[in-house]
N, C-alpha and C. Protein backbone atom coordinates (compact mmCIF):
# COMPACT_ATOMS: atom_id res chain seq x y z
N UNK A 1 9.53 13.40 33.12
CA UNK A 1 9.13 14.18 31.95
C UNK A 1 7.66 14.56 32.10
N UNK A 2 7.30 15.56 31.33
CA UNK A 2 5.73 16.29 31.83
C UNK A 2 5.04 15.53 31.10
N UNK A 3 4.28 14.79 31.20
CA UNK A 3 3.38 13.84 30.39
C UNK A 3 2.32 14.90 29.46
N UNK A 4 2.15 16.14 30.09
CA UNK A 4 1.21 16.80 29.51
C UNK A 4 1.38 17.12 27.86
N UNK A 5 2.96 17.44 28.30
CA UNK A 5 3.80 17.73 26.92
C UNK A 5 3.80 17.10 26.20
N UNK A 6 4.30 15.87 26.36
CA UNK A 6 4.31 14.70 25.67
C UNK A 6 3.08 14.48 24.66
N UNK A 7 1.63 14.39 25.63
CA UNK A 7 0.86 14.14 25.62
C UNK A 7 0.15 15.26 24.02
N UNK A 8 0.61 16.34 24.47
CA UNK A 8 0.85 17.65 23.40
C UNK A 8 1.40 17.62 22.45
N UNK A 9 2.84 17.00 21.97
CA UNK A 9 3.59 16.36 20.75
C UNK A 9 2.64 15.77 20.08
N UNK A 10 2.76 14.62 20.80
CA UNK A 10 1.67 12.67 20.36
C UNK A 10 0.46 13.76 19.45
N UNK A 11 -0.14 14.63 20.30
CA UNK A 11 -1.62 15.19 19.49
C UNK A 11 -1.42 16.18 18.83
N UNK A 12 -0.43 16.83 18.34
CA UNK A 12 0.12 17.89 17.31
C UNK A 12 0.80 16.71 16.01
N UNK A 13 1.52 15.16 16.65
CA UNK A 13 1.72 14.47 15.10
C UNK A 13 0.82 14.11 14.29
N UNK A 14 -0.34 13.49 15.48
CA UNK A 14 -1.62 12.82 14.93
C UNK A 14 -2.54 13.81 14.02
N UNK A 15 -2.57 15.21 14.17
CA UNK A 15 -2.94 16.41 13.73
C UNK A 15 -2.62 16.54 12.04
N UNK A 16 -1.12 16.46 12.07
CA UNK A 16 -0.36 16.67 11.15
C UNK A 16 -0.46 15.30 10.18
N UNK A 17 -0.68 14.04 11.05
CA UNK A 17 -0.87 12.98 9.65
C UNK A 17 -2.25 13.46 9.29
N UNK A 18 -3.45 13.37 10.44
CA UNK A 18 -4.49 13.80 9.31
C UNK A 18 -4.33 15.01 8.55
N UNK A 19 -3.89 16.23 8.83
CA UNK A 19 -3.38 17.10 7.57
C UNK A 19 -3.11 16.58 6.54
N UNK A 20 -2.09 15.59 6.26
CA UNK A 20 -1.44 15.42 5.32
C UNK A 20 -2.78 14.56 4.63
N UNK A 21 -3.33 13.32 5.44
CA UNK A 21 -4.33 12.65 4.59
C UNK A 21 -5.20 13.32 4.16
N UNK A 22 -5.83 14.40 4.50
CA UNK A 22 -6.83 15.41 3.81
C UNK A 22 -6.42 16.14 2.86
N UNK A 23 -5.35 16.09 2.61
CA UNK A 23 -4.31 17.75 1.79
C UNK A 23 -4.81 16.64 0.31
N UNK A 24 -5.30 17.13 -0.74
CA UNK A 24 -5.31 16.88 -1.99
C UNK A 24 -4.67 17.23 -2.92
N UNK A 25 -4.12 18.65 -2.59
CA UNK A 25 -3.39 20.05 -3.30
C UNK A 25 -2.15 19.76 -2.47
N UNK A 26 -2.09 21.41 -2.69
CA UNK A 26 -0.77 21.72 -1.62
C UNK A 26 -0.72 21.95 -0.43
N UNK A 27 0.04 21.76 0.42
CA UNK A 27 -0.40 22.35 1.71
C UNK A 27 0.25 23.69 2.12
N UNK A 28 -0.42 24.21 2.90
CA UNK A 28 0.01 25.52 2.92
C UNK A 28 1.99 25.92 3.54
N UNK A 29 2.16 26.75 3.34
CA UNK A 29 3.54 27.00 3.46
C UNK A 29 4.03 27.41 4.60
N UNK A 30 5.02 26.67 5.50
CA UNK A 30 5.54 27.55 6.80
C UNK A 30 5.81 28.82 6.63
N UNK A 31 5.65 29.78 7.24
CA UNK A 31 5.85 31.11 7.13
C UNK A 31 7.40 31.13 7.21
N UNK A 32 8.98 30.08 7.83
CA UNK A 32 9.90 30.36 7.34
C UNK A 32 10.18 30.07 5.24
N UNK A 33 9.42 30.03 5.38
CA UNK A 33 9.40 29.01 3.54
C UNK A 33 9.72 30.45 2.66
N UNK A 34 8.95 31.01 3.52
CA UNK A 34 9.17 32.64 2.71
C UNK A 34 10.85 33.55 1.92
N UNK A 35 11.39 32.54 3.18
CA UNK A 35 12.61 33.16 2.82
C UNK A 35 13.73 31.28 2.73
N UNK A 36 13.13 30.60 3.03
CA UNK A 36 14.02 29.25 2.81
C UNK A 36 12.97 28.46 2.17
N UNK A 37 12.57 28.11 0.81
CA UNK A 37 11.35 27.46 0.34
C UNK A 37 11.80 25.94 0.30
N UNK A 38 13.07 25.83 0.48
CA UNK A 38 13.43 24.52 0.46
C UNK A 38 14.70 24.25 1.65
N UNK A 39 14.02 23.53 2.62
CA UNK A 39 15.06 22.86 3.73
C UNK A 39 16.44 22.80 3.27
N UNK A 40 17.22 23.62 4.21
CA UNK A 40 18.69 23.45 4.23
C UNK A 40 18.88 23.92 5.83
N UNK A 41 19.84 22.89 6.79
CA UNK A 41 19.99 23.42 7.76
C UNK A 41 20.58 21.75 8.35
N UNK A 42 21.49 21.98 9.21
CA UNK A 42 22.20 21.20 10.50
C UNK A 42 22.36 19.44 8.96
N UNK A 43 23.11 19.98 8.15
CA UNK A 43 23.93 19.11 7.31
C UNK A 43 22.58 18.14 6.20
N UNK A 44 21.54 18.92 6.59
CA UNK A 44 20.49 18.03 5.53
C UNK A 44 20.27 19.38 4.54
N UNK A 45 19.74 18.76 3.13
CA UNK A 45 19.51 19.67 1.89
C UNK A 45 18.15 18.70 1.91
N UNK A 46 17.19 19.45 1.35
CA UNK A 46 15.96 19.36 0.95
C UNK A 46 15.90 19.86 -0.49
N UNK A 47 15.82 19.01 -1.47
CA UNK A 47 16.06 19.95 -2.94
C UNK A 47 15.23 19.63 -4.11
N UNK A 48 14.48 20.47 -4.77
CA UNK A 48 13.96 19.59 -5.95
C UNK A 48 15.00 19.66 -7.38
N UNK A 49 15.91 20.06 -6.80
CA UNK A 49 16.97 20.32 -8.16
C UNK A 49 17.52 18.61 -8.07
N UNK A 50 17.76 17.94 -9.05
CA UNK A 50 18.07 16.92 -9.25
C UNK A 50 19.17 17.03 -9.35
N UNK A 51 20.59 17.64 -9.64
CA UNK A 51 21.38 18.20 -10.13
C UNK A 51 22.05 18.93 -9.04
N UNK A 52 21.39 19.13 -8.05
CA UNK A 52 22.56 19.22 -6.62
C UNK A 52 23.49 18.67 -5.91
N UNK A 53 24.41 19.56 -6.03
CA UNK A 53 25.64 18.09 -5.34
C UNK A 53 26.41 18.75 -3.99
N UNK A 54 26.95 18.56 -3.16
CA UNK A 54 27.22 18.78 -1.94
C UNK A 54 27.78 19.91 -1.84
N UNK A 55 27.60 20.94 -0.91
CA UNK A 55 27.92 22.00 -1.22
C UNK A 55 29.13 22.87 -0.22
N UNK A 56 28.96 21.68 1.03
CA UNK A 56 30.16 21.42 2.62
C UNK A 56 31.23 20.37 1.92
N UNK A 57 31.56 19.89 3.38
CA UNK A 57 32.37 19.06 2.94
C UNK A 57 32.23 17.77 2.58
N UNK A 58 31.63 17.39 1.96
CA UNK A 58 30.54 16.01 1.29
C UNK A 58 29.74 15.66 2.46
N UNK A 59 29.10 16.24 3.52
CA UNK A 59 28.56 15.47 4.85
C UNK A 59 26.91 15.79 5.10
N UNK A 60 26.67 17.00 3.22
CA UNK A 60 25.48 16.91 3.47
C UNK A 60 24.66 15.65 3.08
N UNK A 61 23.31 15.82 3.75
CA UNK A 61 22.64 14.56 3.26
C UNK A 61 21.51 15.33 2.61
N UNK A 62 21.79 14.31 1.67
CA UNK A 62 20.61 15.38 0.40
C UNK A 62 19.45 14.43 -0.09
N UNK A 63 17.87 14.70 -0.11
CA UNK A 63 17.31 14.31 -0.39
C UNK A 63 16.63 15.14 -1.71
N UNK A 64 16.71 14.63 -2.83
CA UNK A 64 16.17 14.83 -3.66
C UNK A 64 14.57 14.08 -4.52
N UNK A 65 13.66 15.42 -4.52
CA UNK A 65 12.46 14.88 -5.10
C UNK A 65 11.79 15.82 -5.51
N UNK A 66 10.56 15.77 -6.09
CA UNK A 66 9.84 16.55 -6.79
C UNK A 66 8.84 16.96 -5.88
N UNK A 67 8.77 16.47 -4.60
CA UNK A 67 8.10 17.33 -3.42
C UNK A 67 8.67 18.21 -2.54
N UNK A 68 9.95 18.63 -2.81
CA UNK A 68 10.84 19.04 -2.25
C UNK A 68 10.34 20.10 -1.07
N UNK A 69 9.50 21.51 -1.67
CA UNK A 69 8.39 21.91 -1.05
C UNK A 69 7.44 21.64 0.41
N UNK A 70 6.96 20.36 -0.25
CA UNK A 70 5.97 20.00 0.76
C UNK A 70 6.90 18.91 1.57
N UNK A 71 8.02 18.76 1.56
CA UNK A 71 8.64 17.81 2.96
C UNK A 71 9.36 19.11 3.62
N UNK A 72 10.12 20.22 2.86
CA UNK A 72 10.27 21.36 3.43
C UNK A 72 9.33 21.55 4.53
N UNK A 73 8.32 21.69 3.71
CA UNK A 73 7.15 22.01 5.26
C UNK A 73 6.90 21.40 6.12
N UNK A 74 6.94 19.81 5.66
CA UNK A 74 6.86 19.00 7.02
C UNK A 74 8.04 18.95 7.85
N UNK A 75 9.62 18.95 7.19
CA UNK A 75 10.46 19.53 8.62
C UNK A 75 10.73 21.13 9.19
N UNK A 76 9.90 21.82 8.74
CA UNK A 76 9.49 22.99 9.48
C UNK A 76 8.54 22.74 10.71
N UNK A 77 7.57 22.16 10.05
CA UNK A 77 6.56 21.90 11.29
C UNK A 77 7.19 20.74 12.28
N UNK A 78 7.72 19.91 12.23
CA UNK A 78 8.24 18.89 12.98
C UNK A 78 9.58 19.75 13.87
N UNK A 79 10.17 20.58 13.35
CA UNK A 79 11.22 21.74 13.83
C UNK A 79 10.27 22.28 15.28
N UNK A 80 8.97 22.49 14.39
CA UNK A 80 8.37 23.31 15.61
C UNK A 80 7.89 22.60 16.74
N UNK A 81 7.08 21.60 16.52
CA UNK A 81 6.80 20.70 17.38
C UNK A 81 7.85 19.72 18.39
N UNK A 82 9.35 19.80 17.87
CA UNK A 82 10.34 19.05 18.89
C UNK A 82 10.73 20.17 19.25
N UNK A 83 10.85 21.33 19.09
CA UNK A 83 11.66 22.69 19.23
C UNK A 83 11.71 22.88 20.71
N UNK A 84 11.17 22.55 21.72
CA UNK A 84 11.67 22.67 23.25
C UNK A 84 13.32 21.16 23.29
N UNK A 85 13.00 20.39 22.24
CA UNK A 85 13.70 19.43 22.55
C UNK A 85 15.04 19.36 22.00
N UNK A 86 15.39 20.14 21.09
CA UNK A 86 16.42 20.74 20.23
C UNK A 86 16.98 21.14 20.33
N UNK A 87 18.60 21.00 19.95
CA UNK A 87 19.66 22.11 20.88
C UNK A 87 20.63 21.55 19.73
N UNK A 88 21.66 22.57 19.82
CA UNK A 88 23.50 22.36 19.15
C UNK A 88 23.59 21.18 18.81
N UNK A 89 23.32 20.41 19.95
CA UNK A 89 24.29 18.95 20.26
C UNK A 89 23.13 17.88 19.40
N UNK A 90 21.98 17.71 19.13
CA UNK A 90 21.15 17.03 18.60
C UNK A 90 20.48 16.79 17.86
N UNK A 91 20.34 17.93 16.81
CA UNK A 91 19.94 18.23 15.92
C UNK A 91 20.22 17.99 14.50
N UNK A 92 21.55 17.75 14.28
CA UNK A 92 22.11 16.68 13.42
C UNK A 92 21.07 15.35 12.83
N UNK A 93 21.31 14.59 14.19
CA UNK A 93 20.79 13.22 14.24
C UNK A 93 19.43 13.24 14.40
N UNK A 94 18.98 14.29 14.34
CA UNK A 94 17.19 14.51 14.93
C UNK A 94 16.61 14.78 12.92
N UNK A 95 17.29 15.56 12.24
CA UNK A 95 16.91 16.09 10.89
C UNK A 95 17.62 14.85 9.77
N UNK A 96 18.81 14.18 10.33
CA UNK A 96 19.09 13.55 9.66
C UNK A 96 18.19 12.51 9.71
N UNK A 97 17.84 11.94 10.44
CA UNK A 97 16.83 10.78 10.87
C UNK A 97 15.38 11.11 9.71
N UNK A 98 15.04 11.82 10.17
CA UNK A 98 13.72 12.90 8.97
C UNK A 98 13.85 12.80 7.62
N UNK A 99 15.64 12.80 7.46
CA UNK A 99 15.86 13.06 5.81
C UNK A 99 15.91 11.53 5.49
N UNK A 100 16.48 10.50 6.42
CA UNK A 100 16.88 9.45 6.19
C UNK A 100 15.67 8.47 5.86
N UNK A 101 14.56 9.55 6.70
CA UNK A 101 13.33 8.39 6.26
C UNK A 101 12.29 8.57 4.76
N UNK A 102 13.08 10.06 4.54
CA UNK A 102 12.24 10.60 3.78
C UNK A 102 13.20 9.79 2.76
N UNK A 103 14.80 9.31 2.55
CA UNK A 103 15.09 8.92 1.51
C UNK A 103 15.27 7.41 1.40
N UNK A 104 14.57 6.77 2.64
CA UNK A 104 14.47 5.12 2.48
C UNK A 104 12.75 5.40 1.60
N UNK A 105 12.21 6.09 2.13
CA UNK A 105 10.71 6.10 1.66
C UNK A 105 10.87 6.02 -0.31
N UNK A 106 11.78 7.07 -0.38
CA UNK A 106 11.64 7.16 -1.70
C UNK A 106 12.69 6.09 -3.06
N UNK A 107 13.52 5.63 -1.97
CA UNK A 107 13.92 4.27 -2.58
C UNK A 107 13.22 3.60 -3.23
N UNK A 108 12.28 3.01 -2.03
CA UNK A 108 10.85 1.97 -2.14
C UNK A 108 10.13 2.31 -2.56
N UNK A 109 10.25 3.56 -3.78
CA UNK A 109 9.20 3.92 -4.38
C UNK A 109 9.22 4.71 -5.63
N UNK A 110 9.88 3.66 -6.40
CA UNK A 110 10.63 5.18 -7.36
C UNK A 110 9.85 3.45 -8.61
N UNK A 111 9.57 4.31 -9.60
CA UNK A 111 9.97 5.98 -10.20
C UNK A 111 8.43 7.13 -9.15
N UNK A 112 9.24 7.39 -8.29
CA UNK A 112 8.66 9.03 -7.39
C UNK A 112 6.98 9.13 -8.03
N UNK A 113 5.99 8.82 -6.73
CA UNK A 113 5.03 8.96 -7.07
C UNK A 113 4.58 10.50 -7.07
N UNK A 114 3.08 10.76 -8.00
CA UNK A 114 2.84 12.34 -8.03
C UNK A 114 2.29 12.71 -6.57
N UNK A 115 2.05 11.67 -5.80
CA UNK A 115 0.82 12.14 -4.50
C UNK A 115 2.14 12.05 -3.28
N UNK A 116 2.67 12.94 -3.07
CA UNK A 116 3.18 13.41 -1.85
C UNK A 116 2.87 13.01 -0.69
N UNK A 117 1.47 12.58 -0.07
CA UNK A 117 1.21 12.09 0.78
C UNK A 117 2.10 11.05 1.85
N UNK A 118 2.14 9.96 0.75
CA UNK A 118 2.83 8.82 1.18
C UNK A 118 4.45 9.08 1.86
N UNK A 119 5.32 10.22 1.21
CA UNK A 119 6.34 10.66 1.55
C UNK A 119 6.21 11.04 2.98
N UNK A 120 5.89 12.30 2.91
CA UNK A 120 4.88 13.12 4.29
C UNK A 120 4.78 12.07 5.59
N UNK A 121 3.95 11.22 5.09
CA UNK A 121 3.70 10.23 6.17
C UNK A 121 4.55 9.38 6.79
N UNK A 122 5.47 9.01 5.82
CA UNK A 122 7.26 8.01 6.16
C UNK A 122 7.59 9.23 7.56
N UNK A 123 7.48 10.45 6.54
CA UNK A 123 8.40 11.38 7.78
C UNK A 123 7.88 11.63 8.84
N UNK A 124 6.54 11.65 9.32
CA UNK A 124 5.64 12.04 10.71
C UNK A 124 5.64 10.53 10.87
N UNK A 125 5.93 9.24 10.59
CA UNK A 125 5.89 8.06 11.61
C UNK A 125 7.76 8.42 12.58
N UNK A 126 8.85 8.64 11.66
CA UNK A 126 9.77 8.92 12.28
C UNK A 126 9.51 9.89 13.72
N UNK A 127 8.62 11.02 13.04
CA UNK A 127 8.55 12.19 14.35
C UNK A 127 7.72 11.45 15.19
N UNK A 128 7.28 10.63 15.27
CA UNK A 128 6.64 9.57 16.14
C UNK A 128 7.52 8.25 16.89
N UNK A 129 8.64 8.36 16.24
CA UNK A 129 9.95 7.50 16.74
C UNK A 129 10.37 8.57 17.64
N UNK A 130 10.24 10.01 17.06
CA UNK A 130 11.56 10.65 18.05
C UNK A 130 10.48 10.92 19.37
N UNK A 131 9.20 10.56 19.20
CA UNK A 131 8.30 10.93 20.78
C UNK A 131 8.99 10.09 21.67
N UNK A 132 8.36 8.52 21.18
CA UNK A 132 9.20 7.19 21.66
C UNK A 132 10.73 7.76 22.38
N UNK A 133 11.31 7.83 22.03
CA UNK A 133 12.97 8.36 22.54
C UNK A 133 13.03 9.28 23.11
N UNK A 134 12.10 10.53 23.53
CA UNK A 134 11.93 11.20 24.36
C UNK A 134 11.59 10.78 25.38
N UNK A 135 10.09 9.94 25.05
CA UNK A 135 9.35 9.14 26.43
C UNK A 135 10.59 8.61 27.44
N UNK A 136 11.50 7.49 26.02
CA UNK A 136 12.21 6.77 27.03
C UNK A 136 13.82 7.65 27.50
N UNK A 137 14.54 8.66 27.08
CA UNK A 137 15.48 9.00 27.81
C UNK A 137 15.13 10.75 28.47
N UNK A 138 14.14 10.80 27.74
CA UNK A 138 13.88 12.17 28.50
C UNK A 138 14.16 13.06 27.73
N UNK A 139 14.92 13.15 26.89
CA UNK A 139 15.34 14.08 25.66
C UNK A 139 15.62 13.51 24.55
N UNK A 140 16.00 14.08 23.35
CA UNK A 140 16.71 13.32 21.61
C UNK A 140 18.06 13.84 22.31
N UNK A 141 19.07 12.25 22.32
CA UNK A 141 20.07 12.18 22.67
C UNK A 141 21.16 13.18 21.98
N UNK A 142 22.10 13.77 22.34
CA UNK A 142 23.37 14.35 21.41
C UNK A 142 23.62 13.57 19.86
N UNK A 143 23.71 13.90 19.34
CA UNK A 143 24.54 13.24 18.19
C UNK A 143 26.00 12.83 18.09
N UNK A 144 26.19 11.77 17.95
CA UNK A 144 27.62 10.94 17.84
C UNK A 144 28.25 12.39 17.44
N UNK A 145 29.46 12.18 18.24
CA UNK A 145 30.57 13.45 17.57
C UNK A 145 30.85 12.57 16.03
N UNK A 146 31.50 11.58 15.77
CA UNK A 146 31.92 11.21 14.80
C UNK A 146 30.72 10.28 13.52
N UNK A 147 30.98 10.97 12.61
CA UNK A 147 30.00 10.69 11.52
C UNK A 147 30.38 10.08 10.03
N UNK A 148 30.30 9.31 9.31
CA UNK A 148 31.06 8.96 8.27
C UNK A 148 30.34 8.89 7.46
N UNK A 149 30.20 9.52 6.53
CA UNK A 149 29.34 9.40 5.19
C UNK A 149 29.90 8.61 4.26
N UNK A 150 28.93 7.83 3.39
CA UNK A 150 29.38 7.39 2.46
C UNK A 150 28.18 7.48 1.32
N UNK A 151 28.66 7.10 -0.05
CA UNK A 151 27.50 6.86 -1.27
C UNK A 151 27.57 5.13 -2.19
N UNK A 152 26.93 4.67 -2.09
CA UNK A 152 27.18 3.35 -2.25
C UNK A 152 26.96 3.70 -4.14
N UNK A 153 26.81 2.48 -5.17
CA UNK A 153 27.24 2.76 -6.54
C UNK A 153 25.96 3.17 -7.06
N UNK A 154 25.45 3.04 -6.50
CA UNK A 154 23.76 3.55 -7.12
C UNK A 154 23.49 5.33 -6.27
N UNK A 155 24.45 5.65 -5.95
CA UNK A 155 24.32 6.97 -5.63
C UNK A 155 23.32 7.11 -4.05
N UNK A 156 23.31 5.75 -3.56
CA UNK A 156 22.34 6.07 -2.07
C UNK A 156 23.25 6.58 -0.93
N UNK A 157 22.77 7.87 -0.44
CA UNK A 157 24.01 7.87 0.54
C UNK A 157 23.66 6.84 2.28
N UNK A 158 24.69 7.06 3.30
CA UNK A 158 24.65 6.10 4.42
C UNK A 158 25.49 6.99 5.28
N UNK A 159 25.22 6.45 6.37
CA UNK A 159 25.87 7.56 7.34
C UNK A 159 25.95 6.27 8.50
N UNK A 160 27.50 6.56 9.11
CA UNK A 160 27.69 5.80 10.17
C UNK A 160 28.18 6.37 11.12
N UNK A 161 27.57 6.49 12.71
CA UNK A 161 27.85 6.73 13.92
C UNK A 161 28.61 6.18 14.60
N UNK A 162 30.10 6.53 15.53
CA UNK A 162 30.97 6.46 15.96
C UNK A 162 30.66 7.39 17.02
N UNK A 163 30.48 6.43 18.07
CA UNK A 163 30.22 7.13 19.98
C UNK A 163 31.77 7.22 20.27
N UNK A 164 32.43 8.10 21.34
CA UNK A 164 33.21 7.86 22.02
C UNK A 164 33.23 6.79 22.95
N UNK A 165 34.02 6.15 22.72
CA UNK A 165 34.12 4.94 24.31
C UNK A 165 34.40 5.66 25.53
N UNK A 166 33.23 5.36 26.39
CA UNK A 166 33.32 6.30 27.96
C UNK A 166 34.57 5.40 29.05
N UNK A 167 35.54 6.18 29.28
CA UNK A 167 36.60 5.86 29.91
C UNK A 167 36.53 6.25 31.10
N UNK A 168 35.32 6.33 31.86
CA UNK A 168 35.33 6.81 33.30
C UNK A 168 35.75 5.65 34.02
C-alpha cells in the first residue's frame, strides 16, 4: 500500500478533528448538501426528523438527532477522504460503521447534548479505525452479503453479519 496515501488520509482526519474542535457555530456545508442536506445513501438515513421510520425494507439504519446537518457533513467529508477506497461491495459496512458510531455515541449521551462536537468526533475516531483496516488488509473489506437487522425494546437498532463459509 502507498504509505504516502495513507500518510494523506491519517493528515486529512487529524485536519478534520481539529475542524471540528475549533467549529463553535456551524460548520460549513459540503457542496453535495445542496441538493442532499441530510445523509441518505448505501442503507444509512441521517435525519433530524424524529418521526422517521424506515423507508426500504426495514434495513435502513437510521440515526436520529438534532445535528443531523453537521454529521451529514462529516459523512460527506469522510465519503471524500476514503473515496479511492470505496466501491459497490463495501460501502454498506464502511457508512454503517459511521452511523453505528454516531448512534453508540448518542446512546451515552442522551438527553442529546447542544454542542455537536462531541458527536463529530465519535465519528472521525471510527474514520481513524477504517485507516487502521486499510493499513492492515490493504483495502475496507466487502461487506458480509448477509445482514440481519434488528430493534431491541428501547428502539436501539443492531445489525448482525453473516460471512459465507469458504468451501474451497
Amino acid at each position: 500500500m502507498n504509505s504516502e496515501l495513507l500518510s494523506a488520509i491519517k493528515d486529512q482526519l487529524l485536519a478534520l478533528g481539529l475542524k471540528i474542535q475549533g467549529d463553535s457555530g456551524g460548520l460549513s456545508r459540503h457542496p453535495d448538501q445542496a441538493h442532499l442536506p441530510e445523509w441518505r445513501g448505501a442503507d444509512t438515513v441521517v435525519t433530524s426528523d424524529f418521526t422517521y421510520e424506515n423507508q426500504g425494507f426495514g434495513s435502513e439504519l437510521i440515526v436520529r438527532t438534532f445535528h443531523a446537518k453537521q454529521l451529514s457533513w462529516m459523512i460527506f467529508e469522510l465519503r471524500d477522504i476514503f473515496s479511492g477506497f470505496l466501491d459497490a461491495h463495501n460501502k454498506y459496512g464502511f457508512y454503517e460503521a459511521l452511523a453505528s458510531s454516531a448512534l453508540k455515541h448518542l446512546a451515552a449521551h442522551q438527553p442529546e447534548s447542544d454542542d455537536h462536537r462531541p458527536l463529530l468526533q465519535a465519528v472521525v475516531a471510527q474514520g481513524l479505525k477504517w485507516l487502521k483496516v486499510i493499513r492492515r488488509y490493504d483495502e475496507i473489506p466487502a461487506t458480509p452479503i448477509i445482514s440481519i437487522s434488528s430493534t431491541d425494546a428501547e428502539g436501539r437498532q443492531h445489525r448482525q453479519y453473516i460471512e459465507p463459509e469458504d468451501n474451497d
